[in-house]
PDB file of N, CA and C in Angstrom:
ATOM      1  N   UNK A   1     114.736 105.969  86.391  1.00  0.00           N
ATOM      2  CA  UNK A   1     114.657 107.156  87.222  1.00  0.00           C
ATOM      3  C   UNK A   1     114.147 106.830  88.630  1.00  0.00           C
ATOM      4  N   UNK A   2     113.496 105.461  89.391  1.00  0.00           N
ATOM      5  CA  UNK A   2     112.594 105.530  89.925  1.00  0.00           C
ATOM      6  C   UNK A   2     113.598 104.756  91.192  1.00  0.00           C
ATOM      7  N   UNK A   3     114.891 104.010  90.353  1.00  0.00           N
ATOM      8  CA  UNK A   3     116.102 103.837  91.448  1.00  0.00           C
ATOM      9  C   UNK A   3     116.917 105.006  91.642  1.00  0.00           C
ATOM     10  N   UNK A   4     117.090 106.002  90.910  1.00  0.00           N
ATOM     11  CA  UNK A   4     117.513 107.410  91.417  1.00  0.00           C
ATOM     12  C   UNK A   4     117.031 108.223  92.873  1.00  0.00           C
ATOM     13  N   UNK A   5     115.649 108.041  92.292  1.00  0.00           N
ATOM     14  CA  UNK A   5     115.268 108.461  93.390  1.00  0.00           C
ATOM     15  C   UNK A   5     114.624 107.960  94.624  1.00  0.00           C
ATOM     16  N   UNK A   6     114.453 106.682  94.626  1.00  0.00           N
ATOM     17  CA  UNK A   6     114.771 106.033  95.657  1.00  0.00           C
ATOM     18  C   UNK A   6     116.246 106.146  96.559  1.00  0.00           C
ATOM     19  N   UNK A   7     117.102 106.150  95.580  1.00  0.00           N
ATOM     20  CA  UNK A   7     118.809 106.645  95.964  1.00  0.00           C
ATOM     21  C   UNK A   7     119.091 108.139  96.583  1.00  0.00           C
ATOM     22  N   UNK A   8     118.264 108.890  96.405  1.00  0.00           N
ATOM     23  CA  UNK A   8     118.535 110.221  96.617  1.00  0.00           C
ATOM     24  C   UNK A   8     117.867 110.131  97.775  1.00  0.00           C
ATOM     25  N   UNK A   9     116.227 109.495  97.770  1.00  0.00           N
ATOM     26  CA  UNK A   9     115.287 109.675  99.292  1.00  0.00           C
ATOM     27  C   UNK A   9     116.268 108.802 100.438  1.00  0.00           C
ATOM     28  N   UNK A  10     116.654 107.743  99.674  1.00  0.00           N
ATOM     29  CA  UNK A  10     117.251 106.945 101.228  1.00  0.00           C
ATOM     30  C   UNK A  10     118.374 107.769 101.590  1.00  0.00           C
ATOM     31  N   UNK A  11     119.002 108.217 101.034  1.00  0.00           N
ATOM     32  CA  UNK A  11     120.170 109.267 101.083  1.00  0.00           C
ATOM     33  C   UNK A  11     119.674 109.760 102.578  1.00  0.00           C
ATOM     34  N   UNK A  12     119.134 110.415 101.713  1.00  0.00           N
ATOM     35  CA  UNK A  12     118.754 111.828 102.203  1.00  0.00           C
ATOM     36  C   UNK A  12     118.199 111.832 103.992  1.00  0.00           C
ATOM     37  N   UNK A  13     117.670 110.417 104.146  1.00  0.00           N
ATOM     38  CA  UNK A  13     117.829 110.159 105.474  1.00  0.00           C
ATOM     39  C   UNK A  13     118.902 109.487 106.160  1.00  0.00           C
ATOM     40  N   UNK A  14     119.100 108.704 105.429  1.00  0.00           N
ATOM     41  CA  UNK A  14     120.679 108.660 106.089  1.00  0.00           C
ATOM     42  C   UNK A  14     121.646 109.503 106.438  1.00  0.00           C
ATOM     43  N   UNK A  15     121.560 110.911 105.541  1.00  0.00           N
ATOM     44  CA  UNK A  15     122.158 112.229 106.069  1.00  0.00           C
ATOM     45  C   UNK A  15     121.973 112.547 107.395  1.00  0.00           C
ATOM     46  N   UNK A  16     120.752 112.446 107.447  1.00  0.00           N
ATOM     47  CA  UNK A  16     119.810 113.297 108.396  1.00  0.00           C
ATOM     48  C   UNK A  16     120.135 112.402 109.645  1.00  0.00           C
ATOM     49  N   UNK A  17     120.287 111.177 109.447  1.00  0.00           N
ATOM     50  CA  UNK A  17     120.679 110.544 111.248  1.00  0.00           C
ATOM     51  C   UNK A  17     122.384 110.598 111.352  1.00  0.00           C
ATOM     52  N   UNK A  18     122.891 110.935 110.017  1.00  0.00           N
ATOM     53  CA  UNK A  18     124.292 111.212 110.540  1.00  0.00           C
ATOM     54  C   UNK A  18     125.136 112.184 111.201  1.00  0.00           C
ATOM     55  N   UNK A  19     124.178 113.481 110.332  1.00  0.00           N
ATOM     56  CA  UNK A  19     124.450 114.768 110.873  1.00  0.00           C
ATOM     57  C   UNK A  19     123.833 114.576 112.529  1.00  0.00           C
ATOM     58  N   UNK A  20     122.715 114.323 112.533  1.00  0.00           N
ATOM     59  CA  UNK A  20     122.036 114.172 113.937  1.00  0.00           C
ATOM     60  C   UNK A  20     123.265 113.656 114.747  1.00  0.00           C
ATOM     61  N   UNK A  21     124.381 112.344 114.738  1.00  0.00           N
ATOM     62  CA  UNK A  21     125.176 111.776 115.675  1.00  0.00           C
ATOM     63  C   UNK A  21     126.296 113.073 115.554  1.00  0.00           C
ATOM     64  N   UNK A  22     126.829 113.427 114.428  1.00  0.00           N
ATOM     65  CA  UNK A  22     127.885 114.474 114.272  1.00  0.00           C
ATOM     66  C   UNK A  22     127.632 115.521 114.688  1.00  0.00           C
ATOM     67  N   UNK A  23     126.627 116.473 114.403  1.00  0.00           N
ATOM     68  CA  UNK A  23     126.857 117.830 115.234  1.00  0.00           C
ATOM     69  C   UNK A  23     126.190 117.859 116.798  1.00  0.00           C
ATOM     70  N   UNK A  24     125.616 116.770 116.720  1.00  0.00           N
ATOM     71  CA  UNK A  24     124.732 117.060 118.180  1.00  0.00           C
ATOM     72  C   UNK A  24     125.406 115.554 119.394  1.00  0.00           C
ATOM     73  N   UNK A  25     125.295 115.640 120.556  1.00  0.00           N
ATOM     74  CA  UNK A  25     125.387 114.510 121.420  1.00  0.00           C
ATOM     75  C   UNK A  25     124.821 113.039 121.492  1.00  0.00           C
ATOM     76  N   UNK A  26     124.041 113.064 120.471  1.00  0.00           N
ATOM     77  CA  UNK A  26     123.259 112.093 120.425  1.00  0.00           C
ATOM     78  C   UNK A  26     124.013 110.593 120.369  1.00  0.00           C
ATOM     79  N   UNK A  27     123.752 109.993 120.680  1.00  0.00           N
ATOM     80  CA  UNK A  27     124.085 108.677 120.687  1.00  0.00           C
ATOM     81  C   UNK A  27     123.487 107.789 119.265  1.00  0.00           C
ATOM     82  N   UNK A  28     123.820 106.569 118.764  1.00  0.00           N
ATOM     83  CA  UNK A  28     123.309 105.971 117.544  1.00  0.00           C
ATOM     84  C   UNK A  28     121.723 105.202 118.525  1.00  0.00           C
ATOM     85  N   UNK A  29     121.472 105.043 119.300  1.00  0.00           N
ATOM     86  CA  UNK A  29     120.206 104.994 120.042  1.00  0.00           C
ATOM     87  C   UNK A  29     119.560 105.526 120.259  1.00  0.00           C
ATOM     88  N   UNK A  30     119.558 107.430 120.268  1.00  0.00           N
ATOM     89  CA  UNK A  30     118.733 108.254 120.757  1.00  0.00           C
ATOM     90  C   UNK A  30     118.215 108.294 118.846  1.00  0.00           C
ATOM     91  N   UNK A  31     119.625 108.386 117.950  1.00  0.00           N
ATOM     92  CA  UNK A  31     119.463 108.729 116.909  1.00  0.00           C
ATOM     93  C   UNK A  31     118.208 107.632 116.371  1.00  0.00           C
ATOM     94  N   UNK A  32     118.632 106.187 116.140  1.00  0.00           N
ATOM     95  CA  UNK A  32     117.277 105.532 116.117  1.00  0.00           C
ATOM     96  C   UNK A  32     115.913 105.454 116.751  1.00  0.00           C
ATOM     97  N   UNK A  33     115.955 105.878 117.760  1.00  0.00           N
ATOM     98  CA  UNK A  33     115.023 106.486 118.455  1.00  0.00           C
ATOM     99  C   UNK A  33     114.059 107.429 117.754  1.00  0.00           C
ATOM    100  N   UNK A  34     114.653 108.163 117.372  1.00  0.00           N
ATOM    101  CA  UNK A  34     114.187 109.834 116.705  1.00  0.00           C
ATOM    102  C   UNK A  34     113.593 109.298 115.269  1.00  0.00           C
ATOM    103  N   UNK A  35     114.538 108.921 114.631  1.00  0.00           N
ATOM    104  CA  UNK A  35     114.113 108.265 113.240  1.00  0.00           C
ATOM    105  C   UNK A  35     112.703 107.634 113.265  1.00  0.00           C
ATOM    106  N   UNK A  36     112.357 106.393 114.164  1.00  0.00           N
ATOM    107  CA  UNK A  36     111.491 106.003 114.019  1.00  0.00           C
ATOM    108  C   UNK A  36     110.053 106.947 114.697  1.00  0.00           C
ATOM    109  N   UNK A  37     110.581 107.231 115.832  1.00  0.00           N
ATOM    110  CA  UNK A  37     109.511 108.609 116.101  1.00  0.00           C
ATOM    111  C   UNK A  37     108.982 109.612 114.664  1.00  0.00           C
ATOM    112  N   UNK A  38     109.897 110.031 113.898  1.00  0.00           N
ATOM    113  CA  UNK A  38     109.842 110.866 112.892  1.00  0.00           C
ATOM    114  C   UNK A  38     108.758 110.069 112.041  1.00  0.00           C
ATOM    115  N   UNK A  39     109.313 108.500 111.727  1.00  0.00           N
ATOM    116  CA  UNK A  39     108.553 107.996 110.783  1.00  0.00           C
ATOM    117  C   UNK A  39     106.804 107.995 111.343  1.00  0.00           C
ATOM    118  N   UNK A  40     106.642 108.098 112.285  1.00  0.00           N
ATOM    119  CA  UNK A  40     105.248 107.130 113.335  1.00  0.00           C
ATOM    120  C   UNK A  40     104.730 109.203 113.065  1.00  0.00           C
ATOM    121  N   UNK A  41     105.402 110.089 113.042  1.00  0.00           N
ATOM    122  CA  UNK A  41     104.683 111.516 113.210  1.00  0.00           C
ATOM    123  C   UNK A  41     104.190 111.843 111.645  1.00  0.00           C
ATOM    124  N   UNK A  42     105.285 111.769 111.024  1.00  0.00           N
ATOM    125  CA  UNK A  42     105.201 111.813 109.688  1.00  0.00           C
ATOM    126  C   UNK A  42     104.112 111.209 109.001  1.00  0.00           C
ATOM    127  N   UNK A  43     103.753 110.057 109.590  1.00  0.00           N
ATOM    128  CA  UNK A  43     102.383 109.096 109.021  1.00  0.00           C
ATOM    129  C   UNK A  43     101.310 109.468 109.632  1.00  0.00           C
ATOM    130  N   UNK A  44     101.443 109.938 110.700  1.00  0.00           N
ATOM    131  CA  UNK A  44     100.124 110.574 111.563  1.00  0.00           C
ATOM    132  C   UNK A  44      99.645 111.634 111.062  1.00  0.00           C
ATOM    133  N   UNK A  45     100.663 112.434 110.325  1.00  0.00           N
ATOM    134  CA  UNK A  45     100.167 114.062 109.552  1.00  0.00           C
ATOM    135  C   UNK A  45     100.164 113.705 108.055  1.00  0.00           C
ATOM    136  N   UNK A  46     100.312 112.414 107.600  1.00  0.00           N
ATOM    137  CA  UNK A  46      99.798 112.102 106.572  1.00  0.00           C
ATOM    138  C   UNK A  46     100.528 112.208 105.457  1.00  0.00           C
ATOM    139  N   UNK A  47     102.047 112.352 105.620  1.00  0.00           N
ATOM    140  CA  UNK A  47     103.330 112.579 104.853  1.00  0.00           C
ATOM    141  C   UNK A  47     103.693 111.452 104.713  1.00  0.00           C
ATOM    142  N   UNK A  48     103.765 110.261 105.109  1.00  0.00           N
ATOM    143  CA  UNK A  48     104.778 108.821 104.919  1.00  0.00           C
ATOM    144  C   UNK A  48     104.310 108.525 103.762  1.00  0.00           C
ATOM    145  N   UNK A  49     103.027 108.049 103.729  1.00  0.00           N
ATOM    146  CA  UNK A  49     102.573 107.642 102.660  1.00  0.00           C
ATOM    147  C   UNK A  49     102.731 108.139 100.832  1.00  0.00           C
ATOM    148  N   UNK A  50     102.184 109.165 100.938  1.00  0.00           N
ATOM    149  CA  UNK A  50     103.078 109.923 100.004  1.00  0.00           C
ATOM    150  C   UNK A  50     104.350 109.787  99.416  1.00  0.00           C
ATOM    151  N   UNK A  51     105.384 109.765 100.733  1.00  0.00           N
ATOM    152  CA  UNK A  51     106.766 109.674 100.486  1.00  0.00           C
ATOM    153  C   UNK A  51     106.818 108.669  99.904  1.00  0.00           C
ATOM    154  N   UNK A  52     106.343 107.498 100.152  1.00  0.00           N
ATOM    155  CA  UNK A  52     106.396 105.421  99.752  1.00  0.00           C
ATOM    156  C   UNK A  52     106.385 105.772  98.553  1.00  0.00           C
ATOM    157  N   UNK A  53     105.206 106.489  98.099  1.00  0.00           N
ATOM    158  CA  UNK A  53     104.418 106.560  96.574  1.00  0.00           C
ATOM    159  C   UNK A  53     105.319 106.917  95.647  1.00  0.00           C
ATOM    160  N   UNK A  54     105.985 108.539  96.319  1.00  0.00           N
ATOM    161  CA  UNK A  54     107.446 109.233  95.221  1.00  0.00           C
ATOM    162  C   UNK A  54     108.503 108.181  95.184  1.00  0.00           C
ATOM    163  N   UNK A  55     109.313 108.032  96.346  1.00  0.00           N
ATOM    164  CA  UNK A  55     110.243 107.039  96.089  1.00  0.00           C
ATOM    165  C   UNK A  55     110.599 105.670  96.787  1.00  0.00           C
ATOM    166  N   UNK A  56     109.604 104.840  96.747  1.00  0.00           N
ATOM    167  CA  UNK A  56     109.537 103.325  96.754  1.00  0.00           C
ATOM    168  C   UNK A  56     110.487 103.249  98.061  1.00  0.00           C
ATOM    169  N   UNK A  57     111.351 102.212  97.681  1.00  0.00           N
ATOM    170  CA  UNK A  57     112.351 101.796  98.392  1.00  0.00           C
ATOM    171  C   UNK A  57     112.990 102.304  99.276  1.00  0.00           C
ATOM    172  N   UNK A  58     113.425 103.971  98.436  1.00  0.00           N
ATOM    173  CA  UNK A  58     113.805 104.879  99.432  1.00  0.00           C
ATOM    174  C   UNK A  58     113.670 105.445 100.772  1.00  0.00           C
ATOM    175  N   UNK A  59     112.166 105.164 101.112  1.00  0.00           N
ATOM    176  CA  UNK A  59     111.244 105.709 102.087  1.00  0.00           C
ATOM    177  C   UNK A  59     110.741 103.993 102.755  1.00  0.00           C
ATOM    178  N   UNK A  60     111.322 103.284 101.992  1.00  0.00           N
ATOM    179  CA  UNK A  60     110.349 101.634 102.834  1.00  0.00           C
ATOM    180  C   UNK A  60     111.699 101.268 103.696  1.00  0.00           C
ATOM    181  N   UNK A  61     112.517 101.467 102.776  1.00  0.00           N
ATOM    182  CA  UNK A  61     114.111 100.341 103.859  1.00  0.00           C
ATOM    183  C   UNK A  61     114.459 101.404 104.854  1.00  0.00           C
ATOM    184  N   UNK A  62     114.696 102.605 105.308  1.00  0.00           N
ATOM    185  CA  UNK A  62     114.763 102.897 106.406  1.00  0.00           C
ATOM    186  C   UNK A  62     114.348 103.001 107.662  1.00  0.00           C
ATOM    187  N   UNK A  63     114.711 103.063 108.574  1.00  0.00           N
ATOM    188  CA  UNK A  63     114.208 102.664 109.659  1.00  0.00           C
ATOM    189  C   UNK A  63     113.105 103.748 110.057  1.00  0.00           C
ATOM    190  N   UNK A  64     113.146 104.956 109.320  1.00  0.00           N
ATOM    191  CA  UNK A  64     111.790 105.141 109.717  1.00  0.00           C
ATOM    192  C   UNK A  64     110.798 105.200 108.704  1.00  0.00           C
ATOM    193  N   UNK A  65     110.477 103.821 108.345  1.00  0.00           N
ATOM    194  CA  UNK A  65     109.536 102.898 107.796  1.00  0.00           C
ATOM    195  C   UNK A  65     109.455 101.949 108.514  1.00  0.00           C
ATOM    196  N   UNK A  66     109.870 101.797 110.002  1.00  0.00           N
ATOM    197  CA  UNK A  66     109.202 100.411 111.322  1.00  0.00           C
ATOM    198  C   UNK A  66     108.939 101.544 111.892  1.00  0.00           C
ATOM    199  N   UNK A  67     108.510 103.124 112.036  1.00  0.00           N
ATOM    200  CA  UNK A  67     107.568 103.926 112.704  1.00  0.00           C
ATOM    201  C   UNK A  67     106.573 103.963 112.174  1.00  0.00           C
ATOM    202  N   UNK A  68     106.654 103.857 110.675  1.00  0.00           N
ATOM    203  CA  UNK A  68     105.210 103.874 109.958  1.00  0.00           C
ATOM    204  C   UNK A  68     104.339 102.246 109.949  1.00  0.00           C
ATOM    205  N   UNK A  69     105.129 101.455 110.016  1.00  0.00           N
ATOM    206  CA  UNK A  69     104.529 100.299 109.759  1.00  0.00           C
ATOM    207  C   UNK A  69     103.971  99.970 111.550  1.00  0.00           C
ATOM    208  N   UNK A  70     104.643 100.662 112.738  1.00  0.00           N
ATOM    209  CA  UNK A  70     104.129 100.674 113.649  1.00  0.00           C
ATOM    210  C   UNK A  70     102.781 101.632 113.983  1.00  0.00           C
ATOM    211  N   UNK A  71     103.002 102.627 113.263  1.00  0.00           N
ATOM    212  CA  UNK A  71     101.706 103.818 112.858  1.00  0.00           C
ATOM    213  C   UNK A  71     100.468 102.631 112.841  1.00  0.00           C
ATOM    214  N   UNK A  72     100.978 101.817 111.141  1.00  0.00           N
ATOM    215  CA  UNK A  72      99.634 101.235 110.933  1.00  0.00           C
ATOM    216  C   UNK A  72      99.029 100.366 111.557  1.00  0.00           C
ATOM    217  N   UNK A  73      99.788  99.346 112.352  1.00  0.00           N
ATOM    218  CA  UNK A  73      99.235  98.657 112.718  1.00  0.00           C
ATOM    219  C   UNK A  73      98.355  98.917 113.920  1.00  0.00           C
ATOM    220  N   UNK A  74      99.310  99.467 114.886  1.00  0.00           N
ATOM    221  CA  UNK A  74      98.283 100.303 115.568  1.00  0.00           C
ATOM    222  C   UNK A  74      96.747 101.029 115.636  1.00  0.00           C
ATOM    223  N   UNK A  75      96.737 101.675 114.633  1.00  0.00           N
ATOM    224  CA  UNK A  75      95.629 102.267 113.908  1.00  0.00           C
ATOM    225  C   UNK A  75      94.758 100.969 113.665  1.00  0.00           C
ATOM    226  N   UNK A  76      95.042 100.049 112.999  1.00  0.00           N
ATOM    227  CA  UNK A  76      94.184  98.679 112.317  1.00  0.00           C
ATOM    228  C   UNK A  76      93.638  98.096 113.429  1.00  0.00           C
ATOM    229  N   UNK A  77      94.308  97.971 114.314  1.00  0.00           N
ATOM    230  CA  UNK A  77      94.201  97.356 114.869  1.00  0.00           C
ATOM    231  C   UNK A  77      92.950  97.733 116.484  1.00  0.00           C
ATOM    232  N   UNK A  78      93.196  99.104 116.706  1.00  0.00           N
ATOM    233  CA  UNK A  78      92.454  99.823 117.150  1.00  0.00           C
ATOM    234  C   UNK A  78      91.174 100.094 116.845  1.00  0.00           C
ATOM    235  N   UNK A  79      91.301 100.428 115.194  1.00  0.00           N
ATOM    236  CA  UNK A  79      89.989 100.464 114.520  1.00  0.00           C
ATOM    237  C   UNK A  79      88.674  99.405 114.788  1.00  0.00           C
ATOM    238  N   UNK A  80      89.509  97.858 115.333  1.00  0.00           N
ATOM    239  CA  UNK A  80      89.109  96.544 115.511  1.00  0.00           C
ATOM    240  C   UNK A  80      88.545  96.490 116.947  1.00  0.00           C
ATOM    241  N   UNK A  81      89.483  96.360 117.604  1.00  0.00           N
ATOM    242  CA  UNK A  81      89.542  96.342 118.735  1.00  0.00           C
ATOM    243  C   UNK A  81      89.676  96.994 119.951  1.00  0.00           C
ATOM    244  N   UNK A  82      89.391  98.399 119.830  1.00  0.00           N
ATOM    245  CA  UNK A  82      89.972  99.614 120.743  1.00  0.00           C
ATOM    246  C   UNK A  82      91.221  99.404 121.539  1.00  0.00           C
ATOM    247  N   UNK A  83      91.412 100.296 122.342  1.00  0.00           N
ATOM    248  CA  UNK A  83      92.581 100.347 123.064  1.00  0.00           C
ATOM    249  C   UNK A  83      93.357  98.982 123.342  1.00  0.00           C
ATOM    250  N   UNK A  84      92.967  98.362 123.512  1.00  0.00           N
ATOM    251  CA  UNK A  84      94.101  96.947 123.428  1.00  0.00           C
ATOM    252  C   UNK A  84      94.576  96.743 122.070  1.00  0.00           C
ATOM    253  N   UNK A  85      94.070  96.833 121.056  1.00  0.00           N
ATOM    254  CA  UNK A  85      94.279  96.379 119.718  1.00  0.00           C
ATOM    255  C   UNK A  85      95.241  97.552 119.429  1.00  0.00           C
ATOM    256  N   UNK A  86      95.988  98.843 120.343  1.00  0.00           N
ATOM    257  CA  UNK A  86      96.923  99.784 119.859  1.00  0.00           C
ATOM    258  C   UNK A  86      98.106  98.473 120.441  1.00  0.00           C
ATOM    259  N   UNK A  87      98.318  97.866 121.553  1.00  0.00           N
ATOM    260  CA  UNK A  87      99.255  97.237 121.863  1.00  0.00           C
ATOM    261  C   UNK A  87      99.346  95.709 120.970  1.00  0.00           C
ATOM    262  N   UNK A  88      98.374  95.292 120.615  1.00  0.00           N
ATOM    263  CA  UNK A  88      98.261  93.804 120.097  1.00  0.00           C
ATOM    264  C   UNK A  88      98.885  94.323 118.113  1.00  0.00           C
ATOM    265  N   UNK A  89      98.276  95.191 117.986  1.00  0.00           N
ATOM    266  CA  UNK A  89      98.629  95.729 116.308  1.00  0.00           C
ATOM    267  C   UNK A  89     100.038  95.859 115.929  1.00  0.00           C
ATOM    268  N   UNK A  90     100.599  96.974 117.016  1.00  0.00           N
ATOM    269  CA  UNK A  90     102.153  96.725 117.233  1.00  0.00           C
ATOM    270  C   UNK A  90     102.782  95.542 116.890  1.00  0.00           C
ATOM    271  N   UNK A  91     102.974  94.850 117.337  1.00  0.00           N
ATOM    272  CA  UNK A  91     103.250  93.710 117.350  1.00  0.00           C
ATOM    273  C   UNK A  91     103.350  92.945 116.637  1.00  0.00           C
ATOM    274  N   UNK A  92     101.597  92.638 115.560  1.00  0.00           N
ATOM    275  CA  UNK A  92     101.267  91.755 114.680  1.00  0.00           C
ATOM    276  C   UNK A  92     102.050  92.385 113.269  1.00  0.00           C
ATOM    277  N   UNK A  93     101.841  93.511 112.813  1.00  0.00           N
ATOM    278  CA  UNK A  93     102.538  94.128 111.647  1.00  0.00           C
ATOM    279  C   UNK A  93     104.002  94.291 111.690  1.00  0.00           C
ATOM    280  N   UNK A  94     104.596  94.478 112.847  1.00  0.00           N
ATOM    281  CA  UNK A  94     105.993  93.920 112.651  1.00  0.00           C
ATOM    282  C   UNK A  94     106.782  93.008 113.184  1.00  0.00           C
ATOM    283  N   UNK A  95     105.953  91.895 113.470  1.00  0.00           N
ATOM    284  CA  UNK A  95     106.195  90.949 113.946  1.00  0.00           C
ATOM    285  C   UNK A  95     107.277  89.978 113.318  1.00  0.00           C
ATOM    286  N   UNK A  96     107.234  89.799 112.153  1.00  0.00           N
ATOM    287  CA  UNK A  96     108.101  89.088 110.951  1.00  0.00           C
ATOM    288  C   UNK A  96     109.562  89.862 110.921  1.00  0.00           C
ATOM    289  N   UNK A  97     109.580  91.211 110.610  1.00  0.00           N
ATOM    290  CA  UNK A  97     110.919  92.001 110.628  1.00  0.00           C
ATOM    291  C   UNK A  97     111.764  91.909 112.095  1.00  0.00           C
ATOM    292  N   UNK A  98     110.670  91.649 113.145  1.00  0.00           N
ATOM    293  CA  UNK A  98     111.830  91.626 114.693  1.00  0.00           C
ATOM    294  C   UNK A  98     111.957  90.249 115.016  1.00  0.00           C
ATOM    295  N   UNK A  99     111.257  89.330 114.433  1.00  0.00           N
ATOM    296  CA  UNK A  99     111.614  87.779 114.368  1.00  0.00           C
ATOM    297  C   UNK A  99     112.994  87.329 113.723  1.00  0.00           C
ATOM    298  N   UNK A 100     112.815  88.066 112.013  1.00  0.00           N
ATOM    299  CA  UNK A 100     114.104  87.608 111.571  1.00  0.00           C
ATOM    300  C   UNK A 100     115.164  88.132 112.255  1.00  0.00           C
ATOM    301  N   UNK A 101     115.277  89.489 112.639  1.00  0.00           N
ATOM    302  CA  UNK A 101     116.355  90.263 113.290  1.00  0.00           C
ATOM    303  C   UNK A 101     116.708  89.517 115.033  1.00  0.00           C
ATOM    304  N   UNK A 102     116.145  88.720 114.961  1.00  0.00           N
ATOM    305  CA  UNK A 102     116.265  88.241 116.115  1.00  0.00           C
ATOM    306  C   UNK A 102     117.207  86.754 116.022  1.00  0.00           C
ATOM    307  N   UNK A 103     116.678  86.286 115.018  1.00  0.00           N
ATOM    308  CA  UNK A 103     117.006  84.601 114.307  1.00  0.00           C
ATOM    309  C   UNK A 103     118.387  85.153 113.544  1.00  0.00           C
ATOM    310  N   UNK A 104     118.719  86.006 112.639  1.00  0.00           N
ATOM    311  CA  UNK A 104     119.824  86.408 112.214  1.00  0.00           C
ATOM    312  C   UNK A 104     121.054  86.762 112.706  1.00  0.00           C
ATOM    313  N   UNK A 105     120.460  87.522 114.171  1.00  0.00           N
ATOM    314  CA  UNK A 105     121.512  88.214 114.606  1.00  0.00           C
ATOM    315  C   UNK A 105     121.937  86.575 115.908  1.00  0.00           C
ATOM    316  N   UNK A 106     120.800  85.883 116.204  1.00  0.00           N
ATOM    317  CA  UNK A 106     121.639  84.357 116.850  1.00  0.00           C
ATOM    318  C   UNK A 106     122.746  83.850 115.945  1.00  0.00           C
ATOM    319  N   UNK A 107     121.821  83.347 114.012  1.00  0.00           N
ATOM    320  CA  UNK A 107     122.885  82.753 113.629  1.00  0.00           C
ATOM    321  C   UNK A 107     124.377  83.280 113.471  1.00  0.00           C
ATOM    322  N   UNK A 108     124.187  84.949 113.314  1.00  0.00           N
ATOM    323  CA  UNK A 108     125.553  85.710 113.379  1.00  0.00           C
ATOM    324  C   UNK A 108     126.286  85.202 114.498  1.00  0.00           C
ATOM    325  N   UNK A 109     126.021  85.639 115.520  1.00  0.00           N
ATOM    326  CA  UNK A 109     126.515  85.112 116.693  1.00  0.00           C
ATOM    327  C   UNK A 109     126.887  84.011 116.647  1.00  0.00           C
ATOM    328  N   UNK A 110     126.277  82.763 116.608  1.00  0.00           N
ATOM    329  CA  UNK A 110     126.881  81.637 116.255  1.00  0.00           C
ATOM    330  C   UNK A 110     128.207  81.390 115.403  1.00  0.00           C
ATOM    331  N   UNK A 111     127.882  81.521 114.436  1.00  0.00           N
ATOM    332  CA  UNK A 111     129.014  81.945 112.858  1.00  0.00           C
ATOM    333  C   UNK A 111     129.999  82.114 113.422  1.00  0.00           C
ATOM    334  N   UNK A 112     129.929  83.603 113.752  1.00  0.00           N
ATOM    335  CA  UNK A 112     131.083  84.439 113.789  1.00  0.00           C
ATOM    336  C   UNK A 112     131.602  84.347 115.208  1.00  0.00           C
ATOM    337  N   UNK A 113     133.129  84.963 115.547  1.00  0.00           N
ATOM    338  CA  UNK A 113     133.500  84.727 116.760  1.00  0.00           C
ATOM    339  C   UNK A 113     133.446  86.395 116.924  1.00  0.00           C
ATOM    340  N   UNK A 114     132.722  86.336 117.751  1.00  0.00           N
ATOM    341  CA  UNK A 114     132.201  87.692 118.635  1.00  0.00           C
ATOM    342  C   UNK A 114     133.596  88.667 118.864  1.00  0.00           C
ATOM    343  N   UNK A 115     134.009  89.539 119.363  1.00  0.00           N
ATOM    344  CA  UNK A 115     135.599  90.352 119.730  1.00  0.00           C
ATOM    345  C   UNK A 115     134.972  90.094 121.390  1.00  0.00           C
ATOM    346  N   UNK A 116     135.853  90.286 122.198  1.00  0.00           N
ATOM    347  CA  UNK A 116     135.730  90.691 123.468  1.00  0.00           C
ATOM    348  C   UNK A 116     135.698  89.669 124.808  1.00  0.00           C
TER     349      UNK A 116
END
């Protein structure tokens, strides 16, 4: 039951940034944009967490789960170090996810022959 509903929560945002590009002007940038904003508000009023708890996966692999994981670090990091530690926290907690996405999307590039 607990991949169901992980299946239904990730859904269910994936709806939500599709409809966002389909009925409205938005671009797939403003739309990621928003997502992760959503995730970083959502954790601030104390809803993300929760969500992780009901459905796992569902609520961790979308992208707005790098608003929450930007939430925390921030926060940790602040807690430490005041106001610099909101910019240094950033950073350190998702530091690994924009590394690989960085190293992946070279070797893609490499690999593959680009269009254009």
């Amino acid at each position: 039951m607990e991949y169901v509903i992980a299946f239904v929560v990730g859904g269910i945002i994936c709806v939500i940034g599709q409809l966002m590009m389909d009925l409205t002007s938005m671009t797939p940038a403003h739309v990621l944009s928003t997502l992760v904003v959503s995730g970083v508000v959502l954790d601030s009023i104390g809803l993300y967490d929760p969500l992780i708890e009901f459905a796992g996966a569902g609520a961790t692999v979308p992208i707005t789960s790098f608003g929450h994981s930007l939430y925390h670090g921030a926060m940790e990091e602040m807690k430490q170090h005041g106001l610099i530690g909101v910019m240094t926290g950033i950073f350190e907690v998702t530091s690994a996810g924009i590394s690989a996405a960085i190293v992946f999307g070279f070797l893609a590039a490499v690999i593959f022959r680009p269009k254009g």
